[in-house]
PDB file of N, CA and C in Angstrom:
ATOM      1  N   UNK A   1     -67.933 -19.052 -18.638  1.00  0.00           N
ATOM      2  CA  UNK A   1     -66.579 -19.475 -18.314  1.00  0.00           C
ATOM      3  C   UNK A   1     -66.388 -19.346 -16.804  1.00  0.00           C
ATOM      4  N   UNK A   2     -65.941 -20.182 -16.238  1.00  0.00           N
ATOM      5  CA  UNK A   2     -65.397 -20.550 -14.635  1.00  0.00           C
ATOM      6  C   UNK A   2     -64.240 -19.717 -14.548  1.00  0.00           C
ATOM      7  N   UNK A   3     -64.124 -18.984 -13.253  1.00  0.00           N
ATOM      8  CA  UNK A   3     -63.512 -18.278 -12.655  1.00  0.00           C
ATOM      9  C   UNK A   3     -62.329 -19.425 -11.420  1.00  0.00           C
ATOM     10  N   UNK A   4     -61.346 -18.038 -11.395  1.00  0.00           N
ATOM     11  CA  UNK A   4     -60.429 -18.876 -10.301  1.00  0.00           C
ATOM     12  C   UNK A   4     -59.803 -17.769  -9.734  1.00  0.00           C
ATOM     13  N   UNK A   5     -59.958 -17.580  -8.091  1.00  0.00           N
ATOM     14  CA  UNK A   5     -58.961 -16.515  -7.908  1.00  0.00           C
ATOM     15  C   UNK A   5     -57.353 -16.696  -7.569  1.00  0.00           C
ATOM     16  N   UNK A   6     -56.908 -15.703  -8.036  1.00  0.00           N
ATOM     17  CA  UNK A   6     -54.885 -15.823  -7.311  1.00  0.00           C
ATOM     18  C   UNK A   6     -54.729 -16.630  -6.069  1.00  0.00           C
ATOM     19  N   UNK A   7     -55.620 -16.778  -5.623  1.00  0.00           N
ATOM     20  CA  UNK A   7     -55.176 -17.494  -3.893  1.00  0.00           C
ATOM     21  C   UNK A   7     -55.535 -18.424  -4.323  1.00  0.00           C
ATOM     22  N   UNK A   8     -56.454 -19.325  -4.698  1.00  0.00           N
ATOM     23  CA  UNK A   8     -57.089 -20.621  -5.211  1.00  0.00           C
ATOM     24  C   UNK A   8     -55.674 -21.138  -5.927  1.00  0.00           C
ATOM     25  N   UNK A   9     -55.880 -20.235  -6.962  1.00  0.00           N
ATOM     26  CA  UNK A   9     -54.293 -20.682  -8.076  1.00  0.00           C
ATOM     27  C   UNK A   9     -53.010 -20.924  -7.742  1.00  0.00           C
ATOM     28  N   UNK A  10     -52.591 -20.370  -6.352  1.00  0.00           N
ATOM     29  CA  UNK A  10     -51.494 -20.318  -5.689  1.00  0.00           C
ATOM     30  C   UNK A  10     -51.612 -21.741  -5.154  1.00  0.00           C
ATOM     31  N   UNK A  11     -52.462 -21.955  -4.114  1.00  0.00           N
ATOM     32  CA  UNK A  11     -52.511 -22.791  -3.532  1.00  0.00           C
ATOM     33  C   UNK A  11     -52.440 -24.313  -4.311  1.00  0.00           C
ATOM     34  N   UNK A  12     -53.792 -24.396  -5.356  1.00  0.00           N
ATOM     35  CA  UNK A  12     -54.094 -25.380  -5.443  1.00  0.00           C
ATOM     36  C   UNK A  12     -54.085 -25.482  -7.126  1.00  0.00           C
ATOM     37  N   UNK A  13     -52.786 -25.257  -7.578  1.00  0.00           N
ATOM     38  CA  UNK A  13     -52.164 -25.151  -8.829  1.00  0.00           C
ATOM     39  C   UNK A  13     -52.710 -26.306  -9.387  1.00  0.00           C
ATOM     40  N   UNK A  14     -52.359 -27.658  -9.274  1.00  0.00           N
ATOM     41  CA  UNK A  14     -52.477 -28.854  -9.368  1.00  0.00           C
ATOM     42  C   UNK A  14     -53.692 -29.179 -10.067  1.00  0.00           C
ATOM     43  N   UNK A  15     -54.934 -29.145  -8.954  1.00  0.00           N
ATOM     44  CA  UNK A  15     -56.199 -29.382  -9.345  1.00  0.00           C
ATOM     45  C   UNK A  15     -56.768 -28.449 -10.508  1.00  0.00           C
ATOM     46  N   UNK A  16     -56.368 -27.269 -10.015  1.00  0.00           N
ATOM     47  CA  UNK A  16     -56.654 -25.906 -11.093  1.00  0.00           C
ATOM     48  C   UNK A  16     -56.651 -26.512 -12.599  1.00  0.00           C
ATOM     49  N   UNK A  17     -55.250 -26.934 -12.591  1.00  0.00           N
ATOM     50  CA  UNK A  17     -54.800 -26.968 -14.033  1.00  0.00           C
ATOM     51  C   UNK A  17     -54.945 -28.672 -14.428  1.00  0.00           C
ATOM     52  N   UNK A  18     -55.610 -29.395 -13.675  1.00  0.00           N
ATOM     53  CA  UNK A  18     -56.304 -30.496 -14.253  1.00  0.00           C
ATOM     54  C   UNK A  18     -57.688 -30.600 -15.027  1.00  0.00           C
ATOM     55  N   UNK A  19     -58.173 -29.628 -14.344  1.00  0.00           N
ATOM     56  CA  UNK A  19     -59.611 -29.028 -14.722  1.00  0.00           C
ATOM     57  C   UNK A  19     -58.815 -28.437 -15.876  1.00  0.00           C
ATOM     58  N   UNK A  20     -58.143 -27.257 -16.287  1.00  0.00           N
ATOM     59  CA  UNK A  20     -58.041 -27.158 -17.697  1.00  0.00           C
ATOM     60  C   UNK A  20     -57.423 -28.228 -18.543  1.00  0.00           C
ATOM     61  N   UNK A  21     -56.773 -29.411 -17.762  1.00  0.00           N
ATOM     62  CA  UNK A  21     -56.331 -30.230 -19.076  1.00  0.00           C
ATOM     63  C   UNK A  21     -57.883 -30.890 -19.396  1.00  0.00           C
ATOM     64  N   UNK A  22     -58.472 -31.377 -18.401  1.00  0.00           N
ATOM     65  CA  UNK A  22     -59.930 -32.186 -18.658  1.00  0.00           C
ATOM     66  C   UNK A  22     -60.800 -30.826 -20.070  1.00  0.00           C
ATOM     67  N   UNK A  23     -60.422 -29.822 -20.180  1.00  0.00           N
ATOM     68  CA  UNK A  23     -60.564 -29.198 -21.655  1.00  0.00           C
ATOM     69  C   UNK A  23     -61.775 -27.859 -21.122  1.00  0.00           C
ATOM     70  N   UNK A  24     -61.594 -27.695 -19.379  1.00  0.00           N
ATOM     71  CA  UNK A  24     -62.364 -26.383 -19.277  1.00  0.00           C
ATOM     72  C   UNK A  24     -61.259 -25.182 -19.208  1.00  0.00           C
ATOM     73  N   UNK A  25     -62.042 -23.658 -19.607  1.00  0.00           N
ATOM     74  CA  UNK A  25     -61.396 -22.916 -19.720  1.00  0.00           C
ATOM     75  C   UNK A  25     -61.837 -21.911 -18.467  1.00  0.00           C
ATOM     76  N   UNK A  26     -60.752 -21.531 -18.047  1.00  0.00           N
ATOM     77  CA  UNK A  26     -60.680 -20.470 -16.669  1.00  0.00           C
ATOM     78  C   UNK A  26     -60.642 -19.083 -16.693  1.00  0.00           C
ATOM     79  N   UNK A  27     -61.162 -18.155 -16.190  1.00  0.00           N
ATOM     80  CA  UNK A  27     -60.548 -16.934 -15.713  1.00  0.00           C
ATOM     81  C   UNK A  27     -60.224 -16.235 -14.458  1.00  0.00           C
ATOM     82  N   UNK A  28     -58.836 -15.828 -14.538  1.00  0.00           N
ATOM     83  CA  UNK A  28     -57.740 -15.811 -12.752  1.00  0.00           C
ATOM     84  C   UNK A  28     -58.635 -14.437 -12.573  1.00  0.00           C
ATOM     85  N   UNK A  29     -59.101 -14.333 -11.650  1.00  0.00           N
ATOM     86  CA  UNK A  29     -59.237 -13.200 -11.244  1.00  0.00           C
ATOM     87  C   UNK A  29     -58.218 -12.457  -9.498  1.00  0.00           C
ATOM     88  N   UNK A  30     -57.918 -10.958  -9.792  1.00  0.00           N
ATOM     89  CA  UNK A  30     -57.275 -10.849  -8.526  1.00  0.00           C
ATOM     90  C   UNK A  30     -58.196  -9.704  -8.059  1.00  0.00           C
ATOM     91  N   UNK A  31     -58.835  -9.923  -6.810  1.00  0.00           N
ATOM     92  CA  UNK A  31     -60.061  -9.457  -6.366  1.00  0.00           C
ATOM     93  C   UNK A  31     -61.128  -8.525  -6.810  1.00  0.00           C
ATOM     94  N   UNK A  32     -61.119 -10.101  -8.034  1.00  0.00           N
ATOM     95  CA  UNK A  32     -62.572  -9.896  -8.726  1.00  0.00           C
ATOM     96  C   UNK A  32     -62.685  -9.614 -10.239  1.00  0.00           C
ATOM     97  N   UNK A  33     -61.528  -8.953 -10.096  1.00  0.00           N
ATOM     98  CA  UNK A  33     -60.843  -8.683 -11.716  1.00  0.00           C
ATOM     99  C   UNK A  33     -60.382  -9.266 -12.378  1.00  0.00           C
ATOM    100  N   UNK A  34     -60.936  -9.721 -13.461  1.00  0.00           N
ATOM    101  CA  UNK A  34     -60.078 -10.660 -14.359  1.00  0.00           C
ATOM    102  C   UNK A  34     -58.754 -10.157 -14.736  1.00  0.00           C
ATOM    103  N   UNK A  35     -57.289 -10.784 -14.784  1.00  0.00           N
ATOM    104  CA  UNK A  35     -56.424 -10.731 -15.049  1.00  0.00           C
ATOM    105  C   UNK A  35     -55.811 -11.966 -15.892  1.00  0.00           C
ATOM    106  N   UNK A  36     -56.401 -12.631 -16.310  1.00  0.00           N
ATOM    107  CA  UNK A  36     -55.232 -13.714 -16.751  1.00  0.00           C
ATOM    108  C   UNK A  36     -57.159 -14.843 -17.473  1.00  0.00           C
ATOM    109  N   UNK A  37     -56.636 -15.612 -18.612  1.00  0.00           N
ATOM    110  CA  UNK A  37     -57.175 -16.754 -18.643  1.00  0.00           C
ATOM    111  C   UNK A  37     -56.281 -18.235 -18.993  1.00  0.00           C
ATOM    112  N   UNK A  38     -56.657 -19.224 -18.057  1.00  0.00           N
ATOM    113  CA  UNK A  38     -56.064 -20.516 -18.888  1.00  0.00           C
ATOM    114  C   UNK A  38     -56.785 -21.252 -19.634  1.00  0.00           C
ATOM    115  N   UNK A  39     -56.385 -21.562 -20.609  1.00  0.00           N
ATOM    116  CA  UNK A  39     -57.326 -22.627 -21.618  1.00  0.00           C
ATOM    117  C   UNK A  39     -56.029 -23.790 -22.163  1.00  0.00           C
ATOM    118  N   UNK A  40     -57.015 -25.093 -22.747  1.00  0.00           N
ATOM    119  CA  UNK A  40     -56.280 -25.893 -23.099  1.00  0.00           C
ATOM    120  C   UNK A  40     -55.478 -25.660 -23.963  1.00  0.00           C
ATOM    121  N   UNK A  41     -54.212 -26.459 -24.153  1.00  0.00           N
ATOM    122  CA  UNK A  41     -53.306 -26.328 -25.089  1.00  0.00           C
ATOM    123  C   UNK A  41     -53.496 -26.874 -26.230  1.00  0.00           C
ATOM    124  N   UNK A  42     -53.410 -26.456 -27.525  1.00  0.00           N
ATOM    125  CA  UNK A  42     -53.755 -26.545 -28.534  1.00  0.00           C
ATOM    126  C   UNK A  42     -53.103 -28.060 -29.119  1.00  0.00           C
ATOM    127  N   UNK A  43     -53.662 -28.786 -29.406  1.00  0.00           N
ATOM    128  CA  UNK A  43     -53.075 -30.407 -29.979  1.00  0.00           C
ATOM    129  C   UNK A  43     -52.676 -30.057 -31.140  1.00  0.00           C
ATOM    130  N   UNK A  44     -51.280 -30.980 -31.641  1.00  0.00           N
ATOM    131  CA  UNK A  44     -51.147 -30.781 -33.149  1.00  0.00           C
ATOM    132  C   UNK A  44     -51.920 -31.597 -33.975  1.00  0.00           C
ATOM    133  N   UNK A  45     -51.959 -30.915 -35.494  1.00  0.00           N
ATOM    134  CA  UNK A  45     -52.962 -31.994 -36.497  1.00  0.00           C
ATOM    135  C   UNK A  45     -52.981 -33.184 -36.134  1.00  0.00           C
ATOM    136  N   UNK A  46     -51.456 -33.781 -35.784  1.00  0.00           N
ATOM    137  CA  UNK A  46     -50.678 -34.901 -35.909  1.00  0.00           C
ATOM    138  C   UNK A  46     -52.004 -35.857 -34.905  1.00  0.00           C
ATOM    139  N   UNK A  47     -51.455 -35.480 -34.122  1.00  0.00           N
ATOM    140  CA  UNK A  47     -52.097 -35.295 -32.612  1.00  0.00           C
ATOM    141  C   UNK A  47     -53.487 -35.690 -32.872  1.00  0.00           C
ATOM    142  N   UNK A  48     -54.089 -34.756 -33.343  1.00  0.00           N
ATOM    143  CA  UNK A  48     -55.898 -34.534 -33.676  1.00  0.00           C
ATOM    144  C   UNK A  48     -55.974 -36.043 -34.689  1.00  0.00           C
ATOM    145  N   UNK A  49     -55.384 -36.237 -35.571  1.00  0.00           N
ATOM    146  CA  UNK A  49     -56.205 -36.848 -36.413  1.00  0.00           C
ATOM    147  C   UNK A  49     -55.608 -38.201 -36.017  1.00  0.00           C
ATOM    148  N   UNK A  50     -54.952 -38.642 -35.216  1.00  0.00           N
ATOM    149  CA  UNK A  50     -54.264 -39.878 -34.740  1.00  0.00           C
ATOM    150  C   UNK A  50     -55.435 -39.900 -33.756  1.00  0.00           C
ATOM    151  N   UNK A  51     -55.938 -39.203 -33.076  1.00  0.00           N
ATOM    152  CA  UNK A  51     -57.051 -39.582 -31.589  1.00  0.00           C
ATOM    153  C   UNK A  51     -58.318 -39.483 -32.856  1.00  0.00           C
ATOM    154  N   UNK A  52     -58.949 -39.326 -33.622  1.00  0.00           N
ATOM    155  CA  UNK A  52     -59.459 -39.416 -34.435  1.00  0.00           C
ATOM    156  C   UNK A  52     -60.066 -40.543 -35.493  1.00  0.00           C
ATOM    157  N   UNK A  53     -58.497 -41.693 -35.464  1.00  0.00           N
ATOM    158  CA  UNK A  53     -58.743 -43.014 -35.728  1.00  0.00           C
ATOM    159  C   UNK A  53     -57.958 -42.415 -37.501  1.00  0.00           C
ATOM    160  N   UNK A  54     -57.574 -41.600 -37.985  1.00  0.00           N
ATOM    161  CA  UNK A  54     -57.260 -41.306 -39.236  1.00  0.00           C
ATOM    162  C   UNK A  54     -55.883 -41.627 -39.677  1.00  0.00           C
ATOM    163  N   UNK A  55     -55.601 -41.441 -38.605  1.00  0.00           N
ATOM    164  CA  UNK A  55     -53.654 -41.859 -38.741  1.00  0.00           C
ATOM    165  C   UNK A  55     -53.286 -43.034 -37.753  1.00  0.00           C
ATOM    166  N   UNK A  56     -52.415 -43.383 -37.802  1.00  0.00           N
ATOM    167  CA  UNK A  56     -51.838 -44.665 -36.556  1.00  0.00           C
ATOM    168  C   UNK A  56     -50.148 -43.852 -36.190  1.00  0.00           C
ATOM    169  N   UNK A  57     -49.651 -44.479 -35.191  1.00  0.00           N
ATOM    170  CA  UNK A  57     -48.351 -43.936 -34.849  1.00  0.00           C
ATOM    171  C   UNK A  57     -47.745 -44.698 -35.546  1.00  0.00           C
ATOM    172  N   UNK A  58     -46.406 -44.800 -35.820  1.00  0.00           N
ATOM    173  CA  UNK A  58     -45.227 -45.891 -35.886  1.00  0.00           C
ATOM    174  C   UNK A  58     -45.150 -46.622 -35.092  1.00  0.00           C
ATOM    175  N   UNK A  59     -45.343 -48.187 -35.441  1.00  0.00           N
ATOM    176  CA  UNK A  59     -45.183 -49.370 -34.926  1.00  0.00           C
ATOM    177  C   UNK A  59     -43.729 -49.497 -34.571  1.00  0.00           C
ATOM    178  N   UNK A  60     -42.967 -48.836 -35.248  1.00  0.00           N
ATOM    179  CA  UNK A  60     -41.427 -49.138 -35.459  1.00  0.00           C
ATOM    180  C   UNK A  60     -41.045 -47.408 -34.849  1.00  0.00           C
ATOM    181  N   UNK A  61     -40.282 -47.417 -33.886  1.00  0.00           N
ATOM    182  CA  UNK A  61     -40.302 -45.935 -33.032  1.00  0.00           C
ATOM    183  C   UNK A  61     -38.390 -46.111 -33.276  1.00  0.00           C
ATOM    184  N   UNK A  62     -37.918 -47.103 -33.324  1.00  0.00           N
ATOM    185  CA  UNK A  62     -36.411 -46.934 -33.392  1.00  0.00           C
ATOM    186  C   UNK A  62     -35.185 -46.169 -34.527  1.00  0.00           C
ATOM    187  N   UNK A  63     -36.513 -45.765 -35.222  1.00  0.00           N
ATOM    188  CA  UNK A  63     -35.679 -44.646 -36.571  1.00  0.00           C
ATOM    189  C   UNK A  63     -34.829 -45.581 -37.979  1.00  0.00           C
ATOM    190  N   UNK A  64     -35.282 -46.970 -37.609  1.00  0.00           N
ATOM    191  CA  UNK A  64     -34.686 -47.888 -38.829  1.00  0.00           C
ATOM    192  C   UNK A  64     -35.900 -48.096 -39.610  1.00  0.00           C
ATOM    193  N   UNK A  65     -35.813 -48.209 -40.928  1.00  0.00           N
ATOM    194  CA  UNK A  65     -37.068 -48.477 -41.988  1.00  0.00           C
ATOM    195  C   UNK A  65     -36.348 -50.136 -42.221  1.00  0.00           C
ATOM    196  N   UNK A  66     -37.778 -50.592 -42.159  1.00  0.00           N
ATOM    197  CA  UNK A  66     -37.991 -52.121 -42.739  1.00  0.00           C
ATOM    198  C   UNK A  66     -37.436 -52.216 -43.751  1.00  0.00           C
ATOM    199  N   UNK A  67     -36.778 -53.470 -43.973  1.00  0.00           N
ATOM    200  CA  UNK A  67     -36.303 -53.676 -45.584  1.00  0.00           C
ATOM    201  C   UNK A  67     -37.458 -54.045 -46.572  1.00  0.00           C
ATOM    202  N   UNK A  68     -37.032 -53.213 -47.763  1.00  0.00           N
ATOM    203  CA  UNK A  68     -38.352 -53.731 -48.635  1.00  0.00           C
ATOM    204  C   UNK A  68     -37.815 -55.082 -49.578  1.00  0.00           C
ATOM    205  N   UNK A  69     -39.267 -55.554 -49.991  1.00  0.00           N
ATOM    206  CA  UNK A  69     -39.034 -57.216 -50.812  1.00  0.00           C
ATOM    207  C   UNK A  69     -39.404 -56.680 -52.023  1.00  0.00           C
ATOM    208  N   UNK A  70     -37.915 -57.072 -52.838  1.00  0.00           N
ATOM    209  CA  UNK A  70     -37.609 -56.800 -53.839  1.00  0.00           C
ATOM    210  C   UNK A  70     -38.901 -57.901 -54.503  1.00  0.00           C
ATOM    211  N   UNK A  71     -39.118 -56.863 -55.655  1.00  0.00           N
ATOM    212  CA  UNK A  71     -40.246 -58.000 -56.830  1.00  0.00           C
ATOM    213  C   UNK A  71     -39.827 -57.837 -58.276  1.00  0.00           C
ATOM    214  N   UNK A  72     -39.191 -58.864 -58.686  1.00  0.00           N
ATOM    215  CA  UNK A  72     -39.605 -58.611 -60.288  1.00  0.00           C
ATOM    216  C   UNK A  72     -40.711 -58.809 -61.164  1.00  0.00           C
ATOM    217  N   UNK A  73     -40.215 -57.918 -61.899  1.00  0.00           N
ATOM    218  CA  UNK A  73     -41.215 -57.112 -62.631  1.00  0.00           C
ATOM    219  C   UNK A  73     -41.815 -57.890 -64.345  1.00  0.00           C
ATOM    220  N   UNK A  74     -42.450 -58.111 -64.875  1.00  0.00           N
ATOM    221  CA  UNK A  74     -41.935 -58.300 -66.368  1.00  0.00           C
ATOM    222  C   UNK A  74     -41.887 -57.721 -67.109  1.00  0.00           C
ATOM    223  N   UNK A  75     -41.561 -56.142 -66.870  1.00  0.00           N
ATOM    224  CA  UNK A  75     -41.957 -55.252 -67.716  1.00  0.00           C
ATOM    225  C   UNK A  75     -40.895 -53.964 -67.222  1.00  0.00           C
ATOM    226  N   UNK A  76     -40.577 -53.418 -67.878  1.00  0.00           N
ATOM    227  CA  UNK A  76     -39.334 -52.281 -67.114  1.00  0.00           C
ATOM    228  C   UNK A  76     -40.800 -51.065 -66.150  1.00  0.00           C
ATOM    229  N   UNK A  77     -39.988 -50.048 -65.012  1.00  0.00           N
ATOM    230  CA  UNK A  77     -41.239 -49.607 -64.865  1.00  0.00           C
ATOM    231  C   UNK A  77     -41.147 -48.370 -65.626  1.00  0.00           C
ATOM    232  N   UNK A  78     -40.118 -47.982 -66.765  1.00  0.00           N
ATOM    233  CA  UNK A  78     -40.403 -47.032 -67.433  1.00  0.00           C
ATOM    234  C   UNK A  78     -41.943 -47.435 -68.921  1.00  0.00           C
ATOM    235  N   UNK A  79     -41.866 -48.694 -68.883  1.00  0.00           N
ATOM    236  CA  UNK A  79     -42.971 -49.395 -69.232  1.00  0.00           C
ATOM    237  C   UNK A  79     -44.292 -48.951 -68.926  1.00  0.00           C
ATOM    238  N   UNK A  80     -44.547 -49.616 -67.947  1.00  0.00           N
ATOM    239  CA  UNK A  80     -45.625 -49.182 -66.513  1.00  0.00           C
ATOM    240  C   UNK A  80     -46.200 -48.096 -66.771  1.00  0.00           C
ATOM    241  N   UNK A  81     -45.119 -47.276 -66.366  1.00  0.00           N
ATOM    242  CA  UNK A  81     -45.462 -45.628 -66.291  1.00  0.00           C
ATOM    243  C   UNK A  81     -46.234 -45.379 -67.771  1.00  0.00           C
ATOM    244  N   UNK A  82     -45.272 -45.680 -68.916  1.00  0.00           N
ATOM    245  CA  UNK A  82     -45.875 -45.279 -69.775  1.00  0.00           C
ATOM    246  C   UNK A  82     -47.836 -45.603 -69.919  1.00  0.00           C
ATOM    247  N   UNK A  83     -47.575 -46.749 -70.175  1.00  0.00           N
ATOM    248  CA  UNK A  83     -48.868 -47.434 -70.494  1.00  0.00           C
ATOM    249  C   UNK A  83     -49.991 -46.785 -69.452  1.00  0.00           C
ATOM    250  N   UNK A  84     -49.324 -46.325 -67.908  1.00  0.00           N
ATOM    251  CA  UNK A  84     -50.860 -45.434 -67.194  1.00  0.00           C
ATOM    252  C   UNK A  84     -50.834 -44.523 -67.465  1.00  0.00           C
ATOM    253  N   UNK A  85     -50.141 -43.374 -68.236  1.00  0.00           N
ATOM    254  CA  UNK A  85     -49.669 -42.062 -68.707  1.00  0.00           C
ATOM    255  C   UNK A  85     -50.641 -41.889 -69.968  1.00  0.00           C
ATOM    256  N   UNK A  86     -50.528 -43.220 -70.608  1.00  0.00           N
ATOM    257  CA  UNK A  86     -51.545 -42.939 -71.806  1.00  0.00           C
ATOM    258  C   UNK A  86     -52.874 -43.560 -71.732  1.00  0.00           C
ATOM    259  N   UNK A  87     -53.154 -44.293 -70.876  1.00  0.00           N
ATOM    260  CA  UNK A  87     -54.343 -44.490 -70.113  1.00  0.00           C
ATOM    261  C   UNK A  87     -55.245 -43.255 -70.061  1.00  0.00           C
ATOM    262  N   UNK A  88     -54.408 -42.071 -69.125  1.00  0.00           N
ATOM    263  CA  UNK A  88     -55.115 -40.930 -68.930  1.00  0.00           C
ATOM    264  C   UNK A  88     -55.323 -39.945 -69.826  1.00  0.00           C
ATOM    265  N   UNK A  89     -54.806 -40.207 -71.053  1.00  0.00           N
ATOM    266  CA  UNK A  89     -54.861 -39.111 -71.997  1.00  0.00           C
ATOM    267  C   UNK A  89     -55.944 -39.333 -72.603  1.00  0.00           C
TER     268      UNK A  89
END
């Protein structure tokens, strides 16, 4: 693990903590002594499995849901239900 001292960190905050977003982890030392580490911030699942290719975001970000298209049916769906209910038995 890469080291950084208090004067480095003071100064040159910026770069410091680009290097930990790029996903390396640091330890501050104040002359010589470790005192402190930074490491990346933890992503949520959400997060993880969307950069992942597993999830997609909302296409629709404005908080209204699409209207759904009504279909009839020929069959009630208390019907339906039944008939896959006894499917599985």
């Amino acid at each position: 693990m890469s080291e950084v001292r208090v004067g480095e960190l003071n100064q040159q905050t910026g770069r410091v903590l680009r290097r930990v977003q790029a996903g390396e982890s640091l330890v501050v030392t104040d002359h010589g002594r470790p005192v402190a580490m930074l490491v990346p911030a933890p992503t949520s699942r959400f997060r993880q499995l969307e950069m992942l290719g597993h999830i997609k975001p909302p296409r629709n970000t404005s908080g209204r849901l699409t209207p759904v298209k009504r279909v009839k049916l020929s069959r009630s769906t208390d019907e339906i239900l039944a008939e896959i209910r006894a499917d599985k038995i």
